[in-house]
C-alpha atoms as a PDB file:
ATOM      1  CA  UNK A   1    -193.570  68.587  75.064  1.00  0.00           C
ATOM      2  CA  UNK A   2    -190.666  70.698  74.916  1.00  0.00           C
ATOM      3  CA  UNK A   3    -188.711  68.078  76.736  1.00  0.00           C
ATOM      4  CA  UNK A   4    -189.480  65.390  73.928  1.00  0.00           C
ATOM      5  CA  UNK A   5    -188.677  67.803  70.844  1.00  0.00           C
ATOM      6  CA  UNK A   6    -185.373  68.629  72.285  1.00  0.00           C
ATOM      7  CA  UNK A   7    -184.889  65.044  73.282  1.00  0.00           C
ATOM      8  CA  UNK A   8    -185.441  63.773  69.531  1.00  0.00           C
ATOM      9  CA  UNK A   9    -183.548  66.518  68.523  1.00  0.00           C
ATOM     10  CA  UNK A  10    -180.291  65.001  70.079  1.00  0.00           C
ATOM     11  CA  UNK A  11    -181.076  61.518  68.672  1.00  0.00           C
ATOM     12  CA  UNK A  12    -181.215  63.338  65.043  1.00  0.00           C
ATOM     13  CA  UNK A  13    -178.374  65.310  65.698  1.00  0.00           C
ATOM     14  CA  UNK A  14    -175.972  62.537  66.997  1.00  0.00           C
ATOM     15  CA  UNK A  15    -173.166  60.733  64.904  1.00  0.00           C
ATOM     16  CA  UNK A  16    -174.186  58.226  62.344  1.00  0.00           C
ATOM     17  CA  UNK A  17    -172.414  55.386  64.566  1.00  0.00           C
ATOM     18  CA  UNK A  18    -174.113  56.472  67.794  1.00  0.00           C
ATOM     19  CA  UNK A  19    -177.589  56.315  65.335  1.00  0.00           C
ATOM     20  CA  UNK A  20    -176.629  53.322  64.768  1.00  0.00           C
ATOM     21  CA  UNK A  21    -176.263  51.896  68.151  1.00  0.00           C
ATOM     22  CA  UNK A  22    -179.550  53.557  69.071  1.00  0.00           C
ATOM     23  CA  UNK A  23    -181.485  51.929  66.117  1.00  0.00           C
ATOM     24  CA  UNK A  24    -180.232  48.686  67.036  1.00  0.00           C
ATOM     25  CA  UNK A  25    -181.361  49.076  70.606  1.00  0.00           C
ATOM     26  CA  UNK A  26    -184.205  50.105  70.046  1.00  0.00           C
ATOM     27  CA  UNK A  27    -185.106  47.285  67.351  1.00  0.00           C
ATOM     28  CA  UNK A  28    -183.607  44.554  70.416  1.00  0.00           C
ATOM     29  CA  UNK A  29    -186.472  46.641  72.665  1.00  0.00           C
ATOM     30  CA  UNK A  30    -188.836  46.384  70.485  1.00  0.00           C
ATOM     31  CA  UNK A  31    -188.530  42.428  69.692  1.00  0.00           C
ATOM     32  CA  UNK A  32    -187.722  41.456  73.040  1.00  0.00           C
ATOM     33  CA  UNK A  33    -191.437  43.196  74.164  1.00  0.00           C
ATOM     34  CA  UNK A  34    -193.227  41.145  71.796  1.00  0.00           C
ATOM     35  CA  UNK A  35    -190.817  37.791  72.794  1.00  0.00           C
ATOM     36  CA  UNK A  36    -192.274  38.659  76.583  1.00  0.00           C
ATOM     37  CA  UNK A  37    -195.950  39.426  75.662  1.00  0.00           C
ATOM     38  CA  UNK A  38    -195.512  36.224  73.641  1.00  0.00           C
ATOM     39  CA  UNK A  39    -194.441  34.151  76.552  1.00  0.00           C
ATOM     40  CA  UNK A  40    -196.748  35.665  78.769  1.00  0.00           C
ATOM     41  CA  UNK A  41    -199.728  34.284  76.616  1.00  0.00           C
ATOM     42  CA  UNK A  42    -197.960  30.724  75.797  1.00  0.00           C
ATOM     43  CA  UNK A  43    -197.073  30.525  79.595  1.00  0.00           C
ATOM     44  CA  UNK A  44    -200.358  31.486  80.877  1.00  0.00           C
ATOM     45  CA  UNK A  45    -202.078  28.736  78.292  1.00  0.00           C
ATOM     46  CA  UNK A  46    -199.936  25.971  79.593  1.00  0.00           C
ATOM     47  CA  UNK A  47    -200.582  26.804  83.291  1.00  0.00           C
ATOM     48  CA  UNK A  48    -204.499  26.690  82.271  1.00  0.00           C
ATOM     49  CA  UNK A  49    -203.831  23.660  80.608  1.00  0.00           C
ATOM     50  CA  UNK A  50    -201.620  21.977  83.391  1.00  0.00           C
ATOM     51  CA  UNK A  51    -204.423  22.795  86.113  1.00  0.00           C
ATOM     52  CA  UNK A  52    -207.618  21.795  83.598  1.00  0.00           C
ATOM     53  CA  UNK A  53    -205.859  18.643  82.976  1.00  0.00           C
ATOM     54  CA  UNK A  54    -204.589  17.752  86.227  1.00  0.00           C
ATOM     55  CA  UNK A  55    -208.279  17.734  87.662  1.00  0.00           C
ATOM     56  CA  UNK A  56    -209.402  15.404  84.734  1.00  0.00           C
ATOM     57  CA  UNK A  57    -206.923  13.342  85.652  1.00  0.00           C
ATOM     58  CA  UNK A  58    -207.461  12.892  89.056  1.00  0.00           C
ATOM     59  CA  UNK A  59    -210.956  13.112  88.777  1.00  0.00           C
ATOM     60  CA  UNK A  60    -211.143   8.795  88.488  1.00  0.00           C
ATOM     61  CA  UNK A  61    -212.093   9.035  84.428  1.00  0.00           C
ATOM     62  CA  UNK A  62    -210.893   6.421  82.178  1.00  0.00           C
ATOM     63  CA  UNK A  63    -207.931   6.433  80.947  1.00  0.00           C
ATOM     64  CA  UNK A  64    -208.507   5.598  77.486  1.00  0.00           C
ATOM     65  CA  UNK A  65    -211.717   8.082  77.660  1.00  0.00           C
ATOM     66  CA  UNK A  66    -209.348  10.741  78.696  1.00  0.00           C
ATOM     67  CA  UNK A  67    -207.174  10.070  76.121  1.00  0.00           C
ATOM     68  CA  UNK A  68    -210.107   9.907  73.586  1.00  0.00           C
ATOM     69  CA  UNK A  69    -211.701  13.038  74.882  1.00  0.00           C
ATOM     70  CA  UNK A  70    -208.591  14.564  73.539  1.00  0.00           C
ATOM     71  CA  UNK A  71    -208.146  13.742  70.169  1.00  0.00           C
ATOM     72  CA  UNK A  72    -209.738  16.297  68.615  1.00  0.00           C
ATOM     73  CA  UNK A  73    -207.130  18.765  70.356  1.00  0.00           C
ATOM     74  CA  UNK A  74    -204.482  16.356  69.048  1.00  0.00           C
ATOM     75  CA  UNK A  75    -205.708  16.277  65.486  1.00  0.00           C
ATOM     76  CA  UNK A  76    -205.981  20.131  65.389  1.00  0.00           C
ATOM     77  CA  UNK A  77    -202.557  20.726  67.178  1.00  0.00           C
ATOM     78  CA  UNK A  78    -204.000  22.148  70.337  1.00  0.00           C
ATOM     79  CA  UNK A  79    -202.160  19.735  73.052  1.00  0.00           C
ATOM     80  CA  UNK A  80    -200.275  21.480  75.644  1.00  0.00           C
ATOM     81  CA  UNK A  81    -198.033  20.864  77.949  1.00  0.00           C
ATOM     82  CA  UNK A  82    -198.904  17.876  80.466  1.00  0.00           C
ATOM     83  CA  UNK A  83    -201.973  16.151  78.347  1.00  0.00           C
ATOM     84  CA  UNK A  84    -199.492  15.686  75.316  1.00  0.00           C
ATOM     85  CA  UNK A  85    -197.254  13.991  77.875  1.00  0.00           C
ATOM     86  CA  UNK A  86    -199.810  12.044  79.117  1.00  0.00           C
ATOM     87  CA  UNK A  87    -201.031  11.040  75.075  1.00  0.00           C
ATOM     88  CA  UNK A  88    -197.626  10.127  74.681  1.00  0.00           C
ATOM     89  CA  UNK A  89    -197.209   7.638  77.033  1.00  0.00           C
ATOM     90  CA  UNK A  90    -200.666   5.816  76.581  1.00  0.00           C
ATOM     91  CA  UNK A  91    -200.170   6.023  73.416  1.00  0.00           C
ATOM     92  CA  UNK A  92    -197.063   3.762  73.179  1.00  0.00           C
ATOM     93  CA  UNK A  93    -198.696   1.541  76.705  1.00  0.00           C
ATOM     94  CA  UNK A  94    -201.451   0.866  74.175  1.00  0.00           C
ATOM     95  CA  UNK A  95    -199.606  -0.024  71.565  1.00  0.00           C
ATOM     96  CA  UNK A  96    -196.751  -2.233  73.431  1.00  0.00           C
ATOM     97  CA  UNK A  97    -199.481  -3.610  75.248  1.00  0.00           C
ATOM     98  CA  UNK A  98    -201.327  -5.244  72.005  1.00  0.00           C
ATOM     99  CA  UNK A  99    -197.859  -6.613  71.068  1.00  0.00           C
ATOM    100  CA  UNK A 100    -198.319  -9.181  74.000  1.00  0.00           C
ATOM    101  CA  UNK A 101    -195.154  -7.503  75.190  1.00  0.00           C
ATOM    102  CA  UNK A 102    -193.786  -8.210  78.764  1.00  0.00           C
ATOM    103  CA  UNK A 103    -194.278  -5.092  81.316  1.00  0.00           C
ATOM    104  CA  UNK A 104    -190.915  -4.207  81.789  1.00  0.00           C
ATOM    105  CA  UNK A 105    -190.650  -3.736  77.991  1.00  0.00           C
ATOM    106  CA  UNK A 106    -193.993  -1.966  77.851  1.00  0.00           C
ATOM    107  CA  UNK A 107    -192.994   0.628  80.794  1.00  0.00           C
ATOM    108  CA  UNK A 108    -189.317   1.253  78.922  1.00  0.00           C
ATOM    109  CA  UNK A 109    -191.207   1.953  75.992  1.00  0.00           C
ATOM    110  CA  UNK A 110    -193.999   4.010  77.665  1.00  0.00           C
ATOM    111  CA  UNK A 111    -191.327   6.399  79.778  1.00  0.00           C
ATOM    112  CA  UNK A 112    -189.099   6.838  77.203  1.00  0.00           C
ATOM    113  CA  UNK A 113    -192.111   8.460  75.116  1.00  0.00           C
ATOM    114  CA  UNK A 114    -192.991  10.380  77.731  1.00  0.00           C
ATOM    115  CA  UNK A 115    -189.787  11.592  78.127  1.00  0.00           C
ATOM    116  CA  UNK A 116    -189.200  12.307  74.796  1.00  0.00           C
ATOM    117  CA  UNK A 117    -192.620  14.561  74.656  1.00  0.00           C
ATOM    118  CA  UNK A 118    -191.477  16.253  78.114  1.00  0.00           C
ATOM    119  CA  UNK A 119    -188.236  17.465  76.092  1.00  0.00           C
ATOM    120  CA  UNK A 120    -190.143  18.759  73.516  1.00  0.00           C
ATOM    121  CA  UNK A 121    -192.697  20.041  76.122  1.00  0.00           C
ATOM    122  CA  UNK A 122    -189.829  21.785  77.434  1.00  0.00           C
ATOM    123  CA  UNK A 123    -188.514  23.165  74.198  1.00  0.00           C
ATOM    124  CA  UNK A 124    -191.692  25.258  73.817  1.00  0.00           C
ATOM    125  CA  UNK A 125    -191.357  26.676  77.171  1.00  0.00           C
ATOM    126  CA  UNK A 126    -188.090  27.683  76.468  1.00  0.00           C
ATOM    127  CA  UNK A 127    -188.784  29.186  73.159  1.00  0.00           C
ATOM    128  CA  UNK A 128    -187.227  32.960  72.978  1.00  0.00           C
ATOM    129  CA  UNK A 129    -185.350  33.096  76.286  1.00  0.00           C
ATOM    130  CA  UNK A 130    -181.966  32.894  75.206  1.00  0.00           C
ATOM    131  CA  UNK A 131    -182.951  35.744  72.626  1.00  0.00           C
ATOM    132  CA  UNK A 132    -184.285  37.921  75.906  1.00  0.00           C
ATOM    133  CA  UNK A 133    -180.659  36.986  78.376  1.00  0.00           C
ATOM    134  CA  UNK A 134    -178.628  38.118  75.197  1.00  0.00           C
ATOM    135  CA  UNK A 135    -180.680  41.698  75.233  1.00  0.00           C
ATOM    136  CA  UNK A 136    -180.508  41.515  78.655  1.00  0.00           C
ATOM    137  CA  UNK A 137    -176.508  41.111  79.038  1.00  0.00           C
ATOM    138  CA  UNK A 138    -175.583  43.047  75.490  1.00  0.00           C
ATOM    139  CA  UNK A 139    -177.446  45.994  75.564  1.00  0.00           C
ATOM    140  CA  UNK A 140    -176.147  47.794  78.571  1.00  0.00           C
ATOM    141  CA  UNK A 141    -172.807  47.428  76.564  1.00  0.00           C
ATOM    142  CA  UNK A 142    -173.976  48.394  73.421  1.00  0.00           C
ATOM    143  CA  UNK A 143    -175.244  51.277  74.906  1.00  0.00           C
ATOM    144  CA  UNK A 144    -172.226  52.167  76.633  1.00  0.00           C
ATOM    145  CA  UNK A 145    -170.140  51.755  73.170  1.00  0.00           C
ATOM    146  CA  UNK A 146    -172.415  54.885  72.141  1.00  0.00           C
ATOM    147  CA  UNK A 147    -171.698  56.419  74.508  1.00  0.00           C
ATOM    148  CA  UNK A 148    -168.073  56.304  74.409  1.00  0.00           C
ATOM    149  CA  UNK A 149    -168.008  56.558  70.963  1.00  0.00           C
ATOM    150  CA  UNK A 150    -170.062  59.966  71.039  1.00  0.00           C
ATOM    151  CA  UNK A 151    -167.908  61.460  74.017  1.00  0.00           C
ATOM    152  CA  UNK A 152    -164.939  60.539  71.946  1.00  0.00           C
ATOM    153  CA  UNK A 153    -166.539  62.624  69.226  1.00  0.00           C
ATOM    154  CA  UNK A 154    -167.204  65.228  70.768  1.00  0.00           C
ATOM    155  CA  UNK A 155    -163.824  65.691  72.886  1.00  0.00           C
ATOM    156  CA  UNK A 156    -162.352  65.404  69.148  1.00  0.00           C
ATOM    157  CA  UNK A 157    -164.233  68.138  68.326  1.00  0.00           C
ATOM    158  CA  UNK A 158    -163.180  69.870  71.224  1.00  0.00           C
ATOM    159  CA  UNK A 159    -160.115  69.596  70.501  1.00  0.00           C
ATOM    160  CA  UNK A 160    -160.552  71.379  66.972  1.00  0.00           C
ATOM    161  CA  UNK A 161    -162.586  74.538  68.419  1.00  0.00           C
ATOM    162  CA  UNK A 162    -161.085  77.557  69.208  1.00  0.00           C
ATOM    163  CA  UNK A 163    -163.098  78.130  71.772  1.00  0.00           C
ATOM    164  CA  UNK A 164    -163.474  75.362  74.621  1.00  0.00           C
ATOM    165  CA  UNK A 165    -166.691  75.327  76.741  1.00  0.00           C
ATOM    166  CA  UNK A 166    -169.076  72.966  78.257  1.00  0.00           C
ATOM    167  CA  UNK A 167    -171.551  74.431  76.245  1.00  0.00           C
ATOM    168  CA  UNK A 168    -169.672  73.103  73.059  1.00  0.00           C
ATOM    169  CA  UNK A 169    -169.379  69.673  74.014  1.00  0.00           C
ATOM    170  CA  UNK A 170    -172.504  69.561  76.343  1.00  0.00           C
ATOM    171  CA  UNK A 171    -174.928  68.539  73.100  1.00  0.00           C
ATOM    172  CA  UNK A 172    -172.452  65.735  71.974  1.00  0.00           C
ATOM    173  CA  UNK A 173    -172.393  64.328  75.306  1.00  0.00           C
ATOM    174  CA  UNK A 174    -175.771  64.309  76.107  1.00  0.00           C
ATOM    175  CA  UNK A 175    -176.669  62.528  72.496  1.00  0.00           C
ATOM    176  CA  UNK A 176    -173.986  59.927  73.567  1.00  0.00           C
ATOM    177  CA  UNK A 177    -176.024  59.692  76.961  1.00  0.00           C
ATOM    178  CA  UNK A 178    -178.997  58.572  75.493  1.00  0.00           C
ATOM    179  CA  UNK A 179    -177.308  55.655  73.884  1.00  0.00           C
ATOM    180  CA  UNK A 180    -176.636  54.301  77.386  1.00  0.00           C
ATOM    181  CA  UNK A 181    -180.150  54.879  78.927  1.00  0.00           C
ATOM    182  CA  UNK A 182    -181.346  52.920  75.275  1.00  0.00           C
ATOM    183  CA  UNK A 183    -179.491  50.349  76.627  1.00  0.00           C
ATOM    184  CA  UNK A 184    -180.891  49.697  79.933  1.00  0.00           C
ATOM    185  CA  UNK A 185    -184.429  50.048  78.372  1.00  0.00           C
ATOM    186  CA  UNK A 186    -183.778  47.437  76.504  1.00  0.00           C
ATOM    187  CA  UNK A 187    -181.989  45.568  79.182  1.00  0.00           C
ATOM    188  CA  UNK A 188    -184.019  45.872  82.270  1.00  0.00           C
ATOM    189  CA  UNK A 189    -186.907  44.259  80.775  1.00  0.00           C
ATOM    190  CA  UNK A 190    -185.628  41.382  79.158  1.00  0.00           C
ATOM    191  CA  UNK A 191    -183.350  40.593  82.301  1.00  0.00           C
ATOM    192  CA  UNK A 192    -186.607  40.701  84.938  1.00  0.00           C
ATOM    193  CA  UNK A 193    -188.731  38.767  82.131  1.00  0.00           C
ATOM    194  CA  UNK A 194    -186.116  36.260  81.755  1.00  0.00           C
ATOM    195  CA  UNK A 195    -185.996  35.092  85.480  1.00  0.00           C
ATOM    196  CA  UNK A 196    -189.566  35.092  85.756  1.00  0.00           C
ATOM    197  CA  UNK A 197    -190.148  32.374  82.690  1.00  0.00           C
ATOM    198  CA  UNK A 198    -186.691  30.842  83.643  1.00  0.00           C
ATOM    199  CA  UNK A 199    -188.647  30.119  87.190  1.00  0.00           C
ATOM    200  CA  UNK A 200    -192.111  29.523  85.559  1.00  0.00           C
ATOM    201  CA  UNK A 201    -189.976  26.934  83.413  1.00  0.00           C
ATOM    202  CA  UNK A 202    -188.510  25.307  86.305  1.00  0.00           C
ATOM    203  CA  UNK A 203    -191.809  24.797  88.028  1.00  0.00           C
ATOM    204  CA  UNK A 204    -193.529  23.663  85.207  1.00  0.00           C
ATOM    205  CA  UNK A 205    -190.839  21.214  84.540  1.00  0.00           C
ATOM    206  CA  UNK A 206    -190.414  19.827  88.016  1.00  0.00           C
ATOM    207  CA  UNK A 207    -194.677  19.044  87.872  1.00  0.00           C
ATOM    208  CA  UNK A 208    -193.951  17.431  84.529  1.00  0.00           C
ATOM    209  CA  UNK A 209    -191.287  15.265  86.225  1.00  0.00           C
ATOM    210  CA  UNK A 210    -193.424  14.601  89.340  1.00  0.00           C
ATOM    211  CA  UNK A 211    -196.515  13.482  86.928  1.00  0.00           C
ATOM    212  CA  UNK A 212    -194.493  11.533  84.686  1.00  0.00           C
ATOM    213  CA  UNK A 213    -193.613   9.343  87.481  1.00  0.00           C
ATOM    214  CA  UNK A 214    -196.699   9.122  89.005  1.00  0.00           C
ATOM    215  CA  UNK A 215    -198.248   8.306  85.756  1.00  0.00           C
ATOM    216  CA  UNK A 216    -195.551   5.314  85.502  1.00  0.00           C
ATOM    217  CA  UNK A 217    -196.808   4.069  88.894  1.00  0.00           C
ATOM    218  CA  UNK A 218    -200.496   4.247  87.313  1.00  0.00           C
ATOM    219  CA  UNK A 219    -199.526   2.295  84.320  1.00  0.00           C
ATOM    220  CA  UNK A 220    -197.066  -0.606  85.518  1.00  0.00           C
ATOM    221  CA  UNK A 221    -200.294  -1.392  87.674  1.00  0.00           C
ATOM    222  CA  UNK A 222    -202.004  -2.043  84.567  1.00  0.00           C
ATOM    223  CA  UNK A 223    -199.305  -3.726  82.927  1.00  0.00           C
ATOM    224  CA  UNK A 224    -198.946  -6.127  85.334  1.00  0.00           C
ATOM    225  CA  UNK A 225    -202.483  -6.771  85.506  1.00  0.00           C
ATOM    226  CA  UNK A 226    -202.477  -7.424  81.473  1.00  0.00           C
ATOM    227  CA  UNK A 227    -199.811  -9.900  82.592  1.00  0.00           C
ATOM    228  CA  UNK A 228    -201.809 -11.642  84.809  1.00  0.00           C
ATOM    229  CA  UNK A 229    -204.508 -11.867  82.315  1.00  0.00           C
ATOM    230  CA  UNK A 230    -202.369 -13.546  80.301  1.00  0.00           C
ATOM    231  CA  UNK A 231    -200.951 -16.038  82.221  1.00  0.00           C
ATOM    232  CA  UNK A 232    -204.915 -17.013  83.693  1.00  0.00           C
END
């Protein structure tokens, strides 16, 4: 207990600038923890989702049930990750499709919605991470500017005592201390959280790619066979 008075007792006594610095770093902290508890949950919904959906899928259902089993999630703006991908794409087959369009056109049409729902797919994930790799790379040297600042400080006031000890400076340099140690709080975090979503996002993107493409196999089948329809 002692330990934590005297410790808050050097963050009131320091210099309004190294205050400063400290307030700062500890508002970054602070933001950045809810940014990674936030991207835990949003990560952890799309990897449900990915999964849940996959198995539909692949299960052999319909494709236009599947894409009808999901419209109430659509309507209430609950689609995640690969189903809103996959409602893209059908979407605009369907569509094309009814126009009596050819299947190359219908395929151009249906990837290029799917890609354009796999960028905003992507987007999401990516939500917050450049906040957490600027706390990650600033704070240690935000921190450090603290601390130099409060050393200076105190070496100035060294300078202007009559009597010179470590015990006159030691206070000044240990509140400019804490500035640095603020800053790898702050730092440590954000850096390990941002390579773990930075690889989460890469995996999740790489299974978007892969179903993308498999889901273009699925449907140029079935455009050629409305084709052939056409021409019996």
């Amino acid at each position: 207990m002692e330990q934590q008075m005297s410790l808050m007792e050097l963050v009131l006594n320091a210099g309004l600038t190294v205050q400063a610095v400290m307030a700062l770093l500890l508002m970054a902290s602070v933001v950045s923890w809810f940014m990674i508890s936030q991207r835990l949950i949003y990560f952890r919904s799309v990897r449900d989702e990915m999964y849940g959906f996959e198995d539909q899928f692949w299960s052999g259902i319909d494709l236009s049930q599947l894409y009808r089993d999901g419209n109430e999630r659509a309507e209430a703006g609950q689609l995640l990750g690969m189903e809103s991908i996959f409602r893209a794409g059908f979407k605009e087959f369907s569509r094309l499709a009814q126009q009596g369009l050819d299947s190359d056109a219908i395929m151009d049409g249906s990837q290029r919605a799917m890609r354009v729902a796999m960028s905003r797919e992507e987007e999401r994930l990516e939500r917050h991470l450049p906040f957490l790799a600027t706390v990650g790379s600033t704070s240690p040297y935000i921190g450090l500017f603290g601390t130099v600042w409060g050393i200076m400080n105190s070496f100035r006031g060294l300078a202007n005592s009559t009597q010179a000890t470590l015990a006159t400076v030691a206070p000044g340099i240990s509140e400019a201390l804490i500035a640095t140690a603020m800053g790898l709080f702050a730092a440590i975090p954000a850096v390990m959280a941002y390579n773990r979503f930075a690889a989460k996002l890469d995996t999740y993107t790489g299974r978007y790619e892969a179903f993308v493409d498999e889901f273009s196999s699925i449907l140029l089948r079935q455009a050629h066979a409305v084709a052939s329809r056409k021409k019996a």
